[in-house]
Protein backbone atom coordinates (compact mmCIF):
# COMPACT_ATOMS: atom_id res chain seq x y z
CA UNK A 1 68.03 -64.40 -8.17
CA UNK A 2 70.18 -62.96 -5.38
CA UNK A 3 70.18 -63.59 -1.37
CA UNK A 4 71.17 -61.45 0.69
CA UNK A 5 73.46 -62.59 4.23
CA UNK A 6 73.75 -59.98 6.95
CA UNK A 7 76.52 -61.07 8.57
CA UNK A 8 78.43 -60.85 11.96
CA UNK A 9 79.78 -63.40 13.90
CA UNK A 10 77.54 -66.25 14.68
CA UNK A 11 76.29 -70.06 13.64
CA UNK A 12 77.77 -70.22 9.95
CA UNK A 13 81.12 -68.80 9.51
CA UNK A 14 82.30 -67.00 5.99
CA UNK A 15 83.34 -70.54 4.78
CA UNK A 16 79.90 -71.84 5.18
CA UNK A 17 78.01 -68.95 3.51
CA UNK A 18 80.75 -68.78 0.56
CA UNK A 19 80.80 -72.72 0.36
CA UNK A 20 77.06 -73.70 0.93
CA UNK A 21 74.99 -70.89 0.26
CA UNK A 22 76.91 -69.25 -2.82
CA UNK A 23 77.23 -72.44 -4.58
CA UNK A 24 73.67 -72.03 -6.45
CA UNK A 25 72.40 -68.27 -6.06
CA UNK A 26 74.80 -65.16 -6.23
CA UNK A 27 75.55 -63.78 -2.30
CA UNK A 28 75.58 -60.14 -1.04
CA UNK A 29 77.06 -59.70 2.19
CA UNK A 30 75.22 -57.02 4.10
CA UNK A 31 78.10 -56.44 6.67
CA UNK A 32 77.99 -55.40 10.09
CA UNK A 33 80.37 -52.11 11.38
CA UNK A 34 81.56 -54.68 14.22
CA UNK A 35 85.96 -55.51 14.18
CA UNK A 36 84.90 -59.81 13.36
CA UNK A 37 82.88 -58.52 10.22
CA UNK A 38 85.83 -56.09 9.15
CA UNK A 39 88.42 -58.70 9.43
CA UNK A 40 86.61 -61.18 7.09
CA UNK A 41 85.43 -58.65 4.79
CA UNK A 42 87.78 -59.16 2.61
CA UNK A 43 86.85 -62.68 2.21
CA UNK A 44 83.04 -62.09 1.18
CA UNK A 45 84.51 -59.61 -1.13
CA UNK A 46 86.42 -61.54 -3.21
CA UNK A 47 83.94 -64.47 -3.37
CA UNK A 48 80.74 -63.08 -3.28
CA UNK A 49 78.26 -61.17 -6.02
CA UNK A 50 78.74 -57.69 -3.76
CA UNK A 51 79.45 -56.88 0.12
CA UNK A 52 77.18 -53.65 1.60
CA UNK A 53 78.44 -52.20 4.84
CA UNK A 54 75.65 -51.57 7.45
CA UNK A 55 77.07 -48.53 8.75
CA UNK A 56 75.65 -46.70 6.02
CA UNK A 57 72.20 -45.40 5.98
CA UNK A 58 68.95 -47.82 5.51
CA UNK A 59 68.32 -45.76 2.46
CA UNK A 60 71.84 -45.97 1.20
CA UNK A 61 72.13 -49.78 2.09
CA UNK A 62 68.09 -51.05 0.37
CA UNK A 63 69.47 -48.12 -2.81
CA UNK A 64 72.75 -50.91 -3.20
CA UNK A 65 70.80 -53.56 -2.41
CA UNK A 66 68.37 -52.93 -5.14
CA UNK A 67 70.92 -53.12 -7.79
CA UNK A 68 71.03 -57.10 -7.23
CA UNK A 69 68.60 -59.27 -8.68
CA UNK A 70 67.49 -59.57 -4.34
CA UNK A 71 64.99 -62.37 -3.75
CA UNK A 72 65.60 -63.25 -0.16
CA UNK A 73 67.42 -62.30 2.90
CA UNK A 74 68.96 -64.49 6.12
CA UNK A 75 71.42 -63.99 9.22
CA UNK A 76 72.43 -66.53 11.02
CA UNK A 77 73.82 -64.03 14.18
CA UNK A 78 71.55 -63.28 16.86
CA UNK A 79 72.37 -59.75 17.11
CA UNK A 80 71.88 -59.16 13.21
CA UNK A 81 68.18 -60.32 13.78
CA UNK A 82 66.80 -56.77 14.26
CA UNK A 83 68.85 -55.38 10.87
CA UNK A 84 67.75 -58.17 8.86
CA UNK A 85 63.90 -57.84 9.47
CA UNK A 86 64.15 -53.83 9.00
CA UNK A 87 65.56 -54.18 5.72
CA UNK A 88 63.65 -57.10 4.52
CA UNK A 89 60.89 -54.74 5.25
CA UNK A 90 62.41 -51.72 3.21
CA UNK A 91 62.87 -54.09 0.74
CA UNK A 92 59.89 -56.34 0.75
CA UNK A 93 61.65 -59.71 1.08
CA UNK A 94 59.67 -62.37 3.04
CA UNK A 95 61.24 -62.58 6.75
CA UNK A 96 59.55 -62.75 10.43
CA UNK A 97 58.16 -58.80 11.07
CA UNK A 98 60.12 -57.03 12.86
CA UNK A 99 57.22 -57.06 16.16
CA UNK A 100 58.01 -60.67 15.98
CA UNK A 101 62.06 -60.18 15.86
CA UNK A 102 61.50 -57.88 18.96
CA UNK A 103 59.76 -60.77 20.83
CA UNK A 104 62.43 -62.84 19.60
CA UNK A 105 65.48 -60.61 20.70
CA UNK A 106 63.92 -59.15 23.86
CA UNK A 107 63.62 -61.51 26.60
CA UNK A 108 61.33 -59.99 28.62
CA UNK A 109 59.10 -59.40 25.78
CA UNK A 110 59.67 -62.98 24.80
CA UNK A 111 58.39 -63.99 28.43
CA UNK A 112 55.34 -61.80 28.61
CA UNK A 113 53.99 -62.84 25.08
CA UNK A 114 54.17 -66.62 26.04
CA UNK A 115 52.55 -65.81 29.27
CA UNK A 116 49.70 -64.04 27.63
CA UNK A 117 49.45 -66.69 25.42
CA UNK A 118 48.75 -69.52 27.78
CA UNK A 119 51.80 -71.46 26.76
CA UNK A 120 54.67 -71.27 29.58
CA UNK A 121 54.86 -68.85 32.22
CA UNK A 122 57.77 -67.60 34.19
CA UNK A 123 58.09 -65.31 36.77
CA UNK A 124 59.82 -62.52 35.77
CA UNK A 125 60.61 -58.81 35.81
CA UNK A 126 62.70 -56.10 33.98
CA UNK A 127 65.42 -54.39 36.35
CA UNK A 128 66.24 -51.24 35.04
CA UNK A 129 68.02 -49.82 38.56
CA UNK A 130 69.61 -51.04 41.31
CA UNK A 131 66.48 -50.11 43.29
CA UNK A 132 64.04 -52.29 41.65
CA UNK A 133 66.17 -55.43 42.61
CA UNK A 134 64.04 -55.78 45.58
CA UNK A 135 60.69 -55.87 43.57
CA UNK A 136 62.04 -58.65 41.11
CA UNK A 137 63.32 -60.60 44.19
CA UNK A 138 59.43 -60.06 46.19
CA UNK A 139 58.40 -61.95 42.59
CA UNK A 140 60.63 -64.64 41.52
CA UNK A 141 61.49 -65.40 44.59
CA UNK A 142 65.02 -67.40 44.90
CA UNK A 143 66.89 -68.97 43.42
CA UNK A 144 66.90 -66.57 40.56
CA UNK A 145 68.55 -66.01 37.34
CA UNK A 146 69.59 -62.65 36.18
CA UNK A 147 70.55 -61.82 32.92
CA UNK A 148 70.87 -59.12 30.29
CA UNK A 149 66.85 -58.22 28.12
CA UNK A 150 69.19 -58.63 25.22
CA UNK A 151 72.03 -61.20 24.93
CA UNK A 152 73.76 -63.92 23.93
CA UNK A 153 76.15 -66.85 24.83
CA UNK A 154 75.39 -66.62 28.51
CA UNK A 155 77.04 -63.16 28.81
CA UNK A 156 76.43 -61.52 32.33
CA UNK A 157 73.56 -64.37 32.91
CA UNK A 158 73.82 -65.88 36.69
CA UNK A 159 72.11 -67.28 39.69
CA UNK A 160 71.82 -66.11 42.56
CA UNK A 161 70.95 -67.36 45.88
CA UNK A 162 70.83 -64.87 48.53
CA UNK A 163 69.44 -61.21 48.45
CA UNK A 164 72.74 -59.64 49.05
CA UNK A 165 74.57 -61.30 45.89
CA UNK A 166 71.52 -60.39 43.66
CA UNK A 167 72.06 -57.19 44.17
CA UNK A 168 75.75 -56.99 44.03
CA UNK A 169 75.00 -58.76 40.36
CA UNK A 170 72.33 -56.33 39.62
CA UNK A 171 74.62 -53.32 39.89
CA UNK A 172 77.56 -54.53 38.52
CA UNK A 173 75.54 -55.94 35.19
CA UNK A 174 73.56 -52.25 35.25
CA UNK A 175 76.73 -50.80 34.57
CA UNK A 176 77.40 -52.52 31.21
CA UNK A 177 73.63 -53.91 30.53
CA UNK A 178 70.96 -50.88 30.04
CA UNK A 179 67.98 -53.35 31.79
CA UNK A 180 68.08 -57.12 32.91
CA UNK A 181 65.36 -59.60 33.33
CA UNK A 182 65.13 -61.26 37.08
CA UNK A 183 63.31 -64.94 36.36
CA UNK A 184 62.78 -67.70 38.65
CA UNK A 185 65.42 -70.68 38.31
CA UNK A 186 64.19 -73.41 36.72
CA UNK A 187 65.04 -76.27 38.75
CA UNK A 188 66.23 -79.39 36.20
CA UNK A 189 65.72 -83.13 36.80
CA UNK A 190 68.46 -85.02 37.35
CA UNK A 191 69.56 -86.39 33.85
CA UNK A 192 72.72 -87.41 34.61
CA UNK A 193 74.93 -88.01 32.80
CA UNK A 194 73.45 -85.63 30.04
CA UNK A 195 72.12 -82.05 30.73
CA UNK A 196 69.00 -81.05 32.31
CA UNK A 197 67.91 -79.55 28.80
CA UNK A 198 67.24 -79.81 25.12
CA UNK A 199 66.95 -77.70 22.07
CA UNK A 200 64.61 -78.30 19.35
CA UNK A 201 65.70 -77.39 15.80
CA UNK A 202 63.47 -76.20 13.28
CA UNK A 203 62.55 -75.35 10.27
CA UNK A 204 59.52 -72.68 9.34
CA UNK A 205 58.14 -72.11 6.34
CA UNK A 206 54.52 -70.40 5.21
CA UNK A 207 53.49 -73.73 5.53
CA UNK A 208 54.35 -74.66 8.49
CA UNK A 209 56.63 -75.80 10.97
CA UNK A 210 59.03 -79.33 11.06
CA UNK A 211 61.10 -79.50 13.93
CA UNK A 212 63.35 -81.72 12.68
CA UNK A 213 65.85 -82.69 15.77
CA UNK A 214 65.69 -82.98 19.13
CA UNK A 215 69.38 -82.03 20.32
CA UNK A 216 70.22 -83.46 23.89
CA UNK A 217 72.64 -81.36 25.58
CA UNK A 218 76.16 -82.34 27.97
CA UNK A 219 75.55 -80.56 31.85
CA UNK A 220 76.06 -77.17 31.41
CA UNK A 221 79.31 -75.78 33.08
CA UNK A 222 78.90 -73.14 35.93
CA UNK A 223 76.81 -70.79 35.54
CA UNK A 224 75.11 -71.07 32.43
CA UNK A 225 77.54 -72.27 29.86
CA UNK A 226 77.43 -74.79 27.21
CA UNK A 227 79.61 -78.04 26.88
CA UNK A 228 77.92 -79.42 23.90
CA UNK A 229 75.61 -81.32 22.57
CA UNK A 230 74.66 -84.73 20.26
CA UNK A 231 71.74 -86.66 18.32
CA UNK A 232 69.53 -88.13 18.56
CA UNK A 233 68.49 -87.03 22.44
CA UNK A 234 68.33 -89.11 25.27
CA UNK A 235 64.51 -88.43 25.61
CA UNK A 236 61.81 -91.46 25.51
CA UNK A 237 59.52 -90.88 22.43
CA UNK A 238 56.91 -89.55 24.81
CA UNK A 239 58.90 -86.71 26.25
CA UNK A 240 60.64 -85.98 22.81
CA UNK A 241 56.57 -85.10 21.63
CA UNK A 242 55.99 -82.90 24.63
CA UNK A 243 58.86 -80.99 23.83
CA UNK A 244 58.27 -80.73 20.35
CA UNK A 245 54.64 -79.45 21.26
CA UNK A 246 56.06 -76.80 23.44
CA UNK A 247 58.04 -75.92 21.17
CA UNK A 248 55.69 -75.42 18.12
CA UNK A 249 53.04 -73.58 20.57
CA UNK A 250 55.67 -70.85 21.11
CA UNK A 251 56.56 -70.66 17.78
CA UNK A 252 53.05 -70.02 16.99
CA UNK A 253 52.86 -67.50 19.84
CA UNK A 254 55.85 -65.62 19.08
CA UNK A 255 54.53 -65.08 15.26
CA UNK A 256 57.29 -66.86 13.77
CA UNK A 257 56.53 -67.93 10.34
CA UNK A 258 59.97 -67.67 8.65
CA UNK A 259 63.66 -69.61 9.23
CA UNK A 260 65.28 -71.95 11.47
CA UNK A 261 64.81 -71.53 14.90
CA UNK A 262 66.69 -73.02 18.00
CA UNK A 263 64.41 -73.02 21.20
CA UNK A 264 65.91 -74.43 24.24
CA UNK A 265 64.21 -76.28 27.08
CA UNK A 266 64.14 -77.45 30.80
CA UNK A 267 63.51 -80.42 31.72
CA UNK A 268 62.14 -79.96 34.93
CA UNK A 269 60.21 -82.68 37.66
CA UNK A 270 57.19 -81.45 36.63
CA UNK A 271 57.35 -81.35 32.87
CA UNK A 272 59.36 -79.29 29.70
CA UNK A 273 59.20 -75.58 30.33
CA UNK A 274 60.52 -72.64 27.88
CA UNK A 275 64.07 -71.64 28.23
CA UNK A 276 63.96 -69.22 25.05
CA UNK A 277 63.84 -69.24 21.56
CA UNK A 278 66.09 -68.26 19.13
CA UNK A 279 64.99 -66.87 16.28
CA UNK A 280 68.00 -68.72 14.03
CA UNK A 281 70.44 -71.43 13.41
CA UNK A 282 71.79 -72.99 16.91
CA UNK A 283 75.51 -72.60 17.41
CA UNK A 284 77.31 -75.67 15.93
CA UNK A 285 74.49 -77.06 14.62
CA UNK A 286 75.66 -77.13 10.82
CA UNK A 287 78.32 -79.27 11.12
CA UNK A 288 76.25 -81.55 13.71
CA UNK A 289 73.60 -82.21 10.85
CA UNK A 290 76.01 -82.64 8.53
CA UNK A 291 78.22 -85.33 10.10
CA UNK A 292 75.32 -87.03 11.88
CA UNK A 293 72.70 -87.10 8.49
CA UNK A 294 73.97 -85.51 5.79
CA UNK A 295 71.97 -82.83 6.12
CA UNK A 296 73.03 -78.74 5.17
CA UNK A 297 71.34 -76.49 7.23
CA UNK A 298 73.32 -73.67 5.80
CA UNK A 299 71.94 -74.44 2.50
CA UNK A 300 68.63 -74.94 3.75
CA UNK A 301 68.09 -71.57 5.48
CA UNK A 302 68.62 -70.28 2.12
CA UNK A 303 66.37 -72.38 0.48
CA UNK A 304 63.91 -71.09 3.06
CA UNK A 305 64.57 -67.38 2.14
CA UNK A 306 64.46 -67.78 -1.52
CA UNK A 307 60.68 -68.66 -0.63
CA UNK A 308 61.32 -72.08 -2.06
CA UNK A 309 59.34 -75.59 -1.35
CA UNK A 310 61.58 -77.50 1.47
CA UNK A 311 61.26 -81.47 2.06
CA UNK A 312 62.15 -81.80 5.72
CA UNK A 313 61.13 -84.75 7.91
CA UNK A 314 62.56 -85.06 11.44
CA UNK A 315 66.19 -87.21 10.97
CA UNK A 316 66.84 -90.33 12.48
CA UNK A 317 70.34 -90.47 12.48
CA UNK A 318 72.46 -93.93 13.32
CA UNK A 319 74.14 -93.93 16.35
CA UNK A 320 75.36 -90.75 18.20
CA UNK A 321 76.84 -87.93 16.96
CA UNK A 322 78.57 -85.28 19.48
CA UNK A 323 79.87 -82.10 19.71
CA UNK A 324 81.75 -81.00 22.82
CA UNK A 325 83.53 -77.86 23.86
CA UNK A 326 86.05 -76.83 26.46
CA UNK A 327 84.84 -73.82 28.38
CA UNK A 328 87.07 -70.80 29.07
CA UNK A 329 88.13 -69.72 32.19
CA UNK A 330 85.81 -67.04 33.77
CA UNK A 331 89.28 -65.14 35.25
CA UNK A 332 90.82 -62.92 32.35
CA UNK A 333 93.45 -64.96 31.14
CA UNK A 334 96.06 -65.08 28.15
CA UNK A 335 96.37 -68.76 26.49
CA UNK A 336 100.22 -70.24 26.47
CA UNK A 337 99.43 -73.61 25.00
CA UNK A 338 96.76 -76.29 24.17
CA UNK A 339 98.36 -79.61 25.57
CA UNK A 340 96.21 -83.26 24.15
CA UNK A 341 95.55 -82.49 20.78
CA UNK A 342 97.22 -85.26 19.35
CA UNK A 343 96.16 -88.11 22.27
CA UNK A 344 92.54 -86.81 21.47
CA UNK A 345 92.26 -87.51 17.92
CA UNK A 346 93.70 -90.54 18.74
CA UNK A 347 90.96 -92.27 20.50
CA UNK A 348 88.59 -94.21 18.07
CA UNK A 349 85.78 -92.48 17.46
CA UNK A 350 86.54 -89.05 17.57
CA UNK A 351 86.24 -87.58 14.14
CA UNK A 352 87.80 -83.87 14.56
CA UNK A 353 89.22 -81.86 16.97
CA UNK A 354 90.30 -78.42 16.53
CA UNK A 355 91.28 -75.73 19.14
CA UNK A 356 89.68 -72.09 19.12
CA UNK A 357 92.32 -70.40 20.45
CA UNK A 358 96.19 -70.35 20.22
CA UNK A 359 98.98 -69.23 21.75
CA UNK A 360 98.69 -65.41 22.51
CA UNK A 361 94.84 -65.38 22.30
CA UNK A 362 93.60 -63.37 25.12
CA UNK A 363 90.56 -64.41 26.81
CA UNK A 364 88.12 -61.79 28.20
CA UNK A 365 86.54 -64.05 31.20
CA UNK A 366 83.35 -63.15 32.50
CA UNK A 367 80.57 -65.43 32.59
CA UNK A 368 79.96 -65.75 28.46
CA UNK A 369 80.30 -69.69 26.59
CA UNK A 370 83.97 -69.03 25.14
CA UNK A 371 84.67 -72.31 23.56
CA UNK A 372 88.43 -73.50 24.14
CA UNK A 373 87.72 -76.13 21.20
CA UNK A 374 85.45 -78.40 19.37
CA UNK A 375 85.53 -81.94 19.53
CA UNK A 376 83.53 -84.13 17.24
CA UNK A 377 82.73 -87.90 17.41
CA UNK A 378 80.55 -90.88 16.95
CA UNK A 379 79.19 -94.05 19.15
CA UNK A 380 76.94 -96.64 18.88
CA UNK A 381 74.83 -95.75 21.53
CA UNK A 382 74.86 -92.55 24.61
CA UNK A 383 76.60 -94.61 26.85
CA UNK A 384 79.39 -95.51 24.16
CA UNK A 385 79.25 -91.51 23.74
CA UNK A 386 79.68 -90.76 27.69
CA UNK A 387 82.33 -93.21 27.60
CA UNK A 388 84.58 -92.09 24.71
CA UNK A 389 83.47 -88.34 26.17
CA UNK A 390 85.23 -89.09 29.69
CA UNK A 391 88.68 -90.62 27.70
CA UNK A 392 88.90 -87.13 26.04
CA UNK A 393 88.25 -84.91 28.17
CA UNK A 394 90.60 -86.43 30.71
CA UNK A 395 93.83 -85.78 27.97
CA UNK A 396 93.00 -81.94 27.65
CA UNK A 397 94.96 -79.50 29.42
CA UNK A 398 95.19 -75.89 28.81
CA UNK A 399 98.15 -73.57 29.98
CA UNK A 400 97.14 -69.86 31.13
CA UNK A 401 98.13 -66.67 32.08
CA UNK A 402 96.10 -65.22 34.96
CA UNK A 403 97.58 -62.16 36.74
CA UNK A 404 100.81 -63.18 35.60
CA UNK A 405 101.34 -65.85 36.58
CA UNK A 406 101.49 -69.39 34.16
CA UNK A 407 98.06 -71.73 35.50
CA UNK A 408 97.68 -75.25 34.04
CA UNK A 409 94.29 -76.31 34.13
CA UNK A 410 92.50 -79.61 32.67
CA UNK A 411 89.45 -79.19 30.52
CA UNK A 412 87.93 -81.30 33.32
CA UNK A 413 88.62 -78.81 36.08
CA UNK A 414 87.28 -75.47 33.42
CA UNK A 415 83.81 -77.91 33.40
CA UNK A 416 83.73 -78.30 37.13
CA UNK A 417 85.68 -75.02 38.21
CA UNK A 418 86.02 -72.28 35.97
């Protein structure tokens, strides 16, 4: 039998899918019309049982399709979501329906269905002009976030703070962004020195759910971008079930009976309130689960889609495992050099590092998470982790071009300053 991978750029690259997922069942690339899935398309290609391009027809793409021995179908990219329920429809491959990709994808969908369910409710409202800025702002009140119905990786998401910079935002998104979503900021506890948020990782299957990690998360840099994350979470045992609750009541709400999911969470004075939830793999978290238990998620989704039985049981890793990431500068900016590399990998207990960009790479700014780097590494315990965590970041520097002229900056300052 045959699985089918539509692929663009997301949480498992074309190494993964080749290495992980094409090691037991034939592959078949369903590939996106995007410039990332053109550029690797060669790749799949040679290494895979057949590669379909998406910007054919749906009857042209399920007609090739059908020539595989097809059992199951998976993405791991958030914007492939939509495409890979429609065809596992056409075809009649098990997935999440497509109503329940919409509530998964839409944000403002997402809110109003776990409203109406009873199980987290946010004050929000869809923008569609400049003139119903005032409406969302008589609602949520401020501080606010805005950010795009559809997204991901933080792109165009802010808060504001005054009436007069909400709309500035509101117009300038509307431009690029055909609707937004106006929600009331979640105010976090203070969790220093770890974010005020987690993610729960699951798995679902027809017969049920296991959330099988609790991923604590490093303070977001400004606005809303991600520095990384470890496991086991910082949480008590008693918090680390209300989350998991949360989390499986949305789940249930949303209709999702198929996949990994990622659903992220506040931890606010008051309690654990919905961020969102993903309907996939969370970014990074494949190599996390296998450095920190052995664990392949990549080959695990599959599993999943092939309709097969899946032992799961939350992990209990030893120690701490950690990712962290270098954000890039929110100024358009060309990179000139990566200076620490070496001093980095280094320090006992760091297990990788390894830049994302090089010299030459041009950086598009904005508010989106563009990771600099990864950084991998172990401890004994969080505080061994926030230790080791404050050596490296401190020997990172990054050289930049900004409006021509050459900008050194530390990875501390892009977390502080960006």
């Amino acid at each position: 039998m045959a699985i089918v991978v539509v692929y663009d750029q997301g949480a498992a690259s074309p190494r993964d899918i080749i290495g992980r997922l094409g090691g037991s069942e034939p592959v078949v690339v369903a590939l996106a019309p995007s410039e990332h899935a053109q550029q690797v398309g060669p790749l799949f290609e040679e290494n895979c049982a057949g590669v379909v391009s998406l910007a054919d027809t749906d009857e042209a793409v399920v007609a090739l399709l059908r020539r595989y021995p097809v059992e199951g179908i998976l993405t791991f990219s958030e914007r492939m979501l939509p495409d890979t329920a429609r065809l596992a429809e056409l075809l009649g491959l098990p997935y999440n329906s497509p109503e329940t990709v919409r509530v998964l994808t839409d944000k403002a969908a997402q809110r109003r269905c776990l409203r109406e369910a009873g199980v987290d409710s946010v004050r929000s409202m869809v923008v569609s002009t400049p003139e119903d800025w005032p409406a969302a702002l008589a609602l949520t009140g401020l501080p606010a976030v805005v950010k795009p119905v559809r997204g991901e990786g933080s792109r165009n998401t802010v808060r504001v703070t005054d009436p007069e910079h909400g709309a500035a935002v509101v117009e300038e998104f509307l431009r690029t962004e055909p609707a937004l979503v106006v929600e009331e900021f979640l105010q976090g506890a203070d969790c220093a020195p770890f974010g005020d948020y987690v993610s729960v990782e699951s798995a679902v299957t027809p017969e049920g759910s296991c959330h099988y990690a609790v991923s604590g998360k490093l303070p977001l840099a400004p606005p809303f971008r991600e520095s990384g994350q470890f496991w086991p979470s910082q949480l008590p045992p008693e918090q680390q079930a209300e989350v998991v609750s949360l989390t499986d009541r949305a789940l249930r709400a949303l209709g999702v009976t198929h996949g990994l999911t990622h659903t992220e969470i506040k931890l606010t004075p008051a309690g654990p309130r919905l961020i969102e939830v993903n309907g996939r793999l969370g970014g990074e978290q494949a190599e996390l689960a296998r450095r920190a238990v052995g664990l392949d998620l990549v080959a695990l989704a599959g599993e999943i889609a092939l309709g097969r039985s899946v032992n799961l049981s939350p992990v209990r890793p030893e120690g701490v495992h950690f990712q962290y990431y270098t954000p890039g500068p929110t100024a358009p900016a060309r990179v000139e050099r990566v200076d620490g590399a070496a001093a980095v990998r280094a320090l006992p207990g760091i297990t990788g590092y390894r830049p994302s960009v090089r010299p030459g790479t041009e950086l598009a700014g904005g508010t989106s998470t563009t990771l600099l780097d990864l950084l991998c590494g172990s401890a004994d315990d969080h505080q061994g982790m926030t230790a080791l965590l404050e050596q490296a970041v401190d020997r990172l520097a990054f050289e930049f071009t900004v409006d021509g002229r050459r900008v050194l900056r530390t990875a501390r300052d892009l977390l502080t300053n960006p």
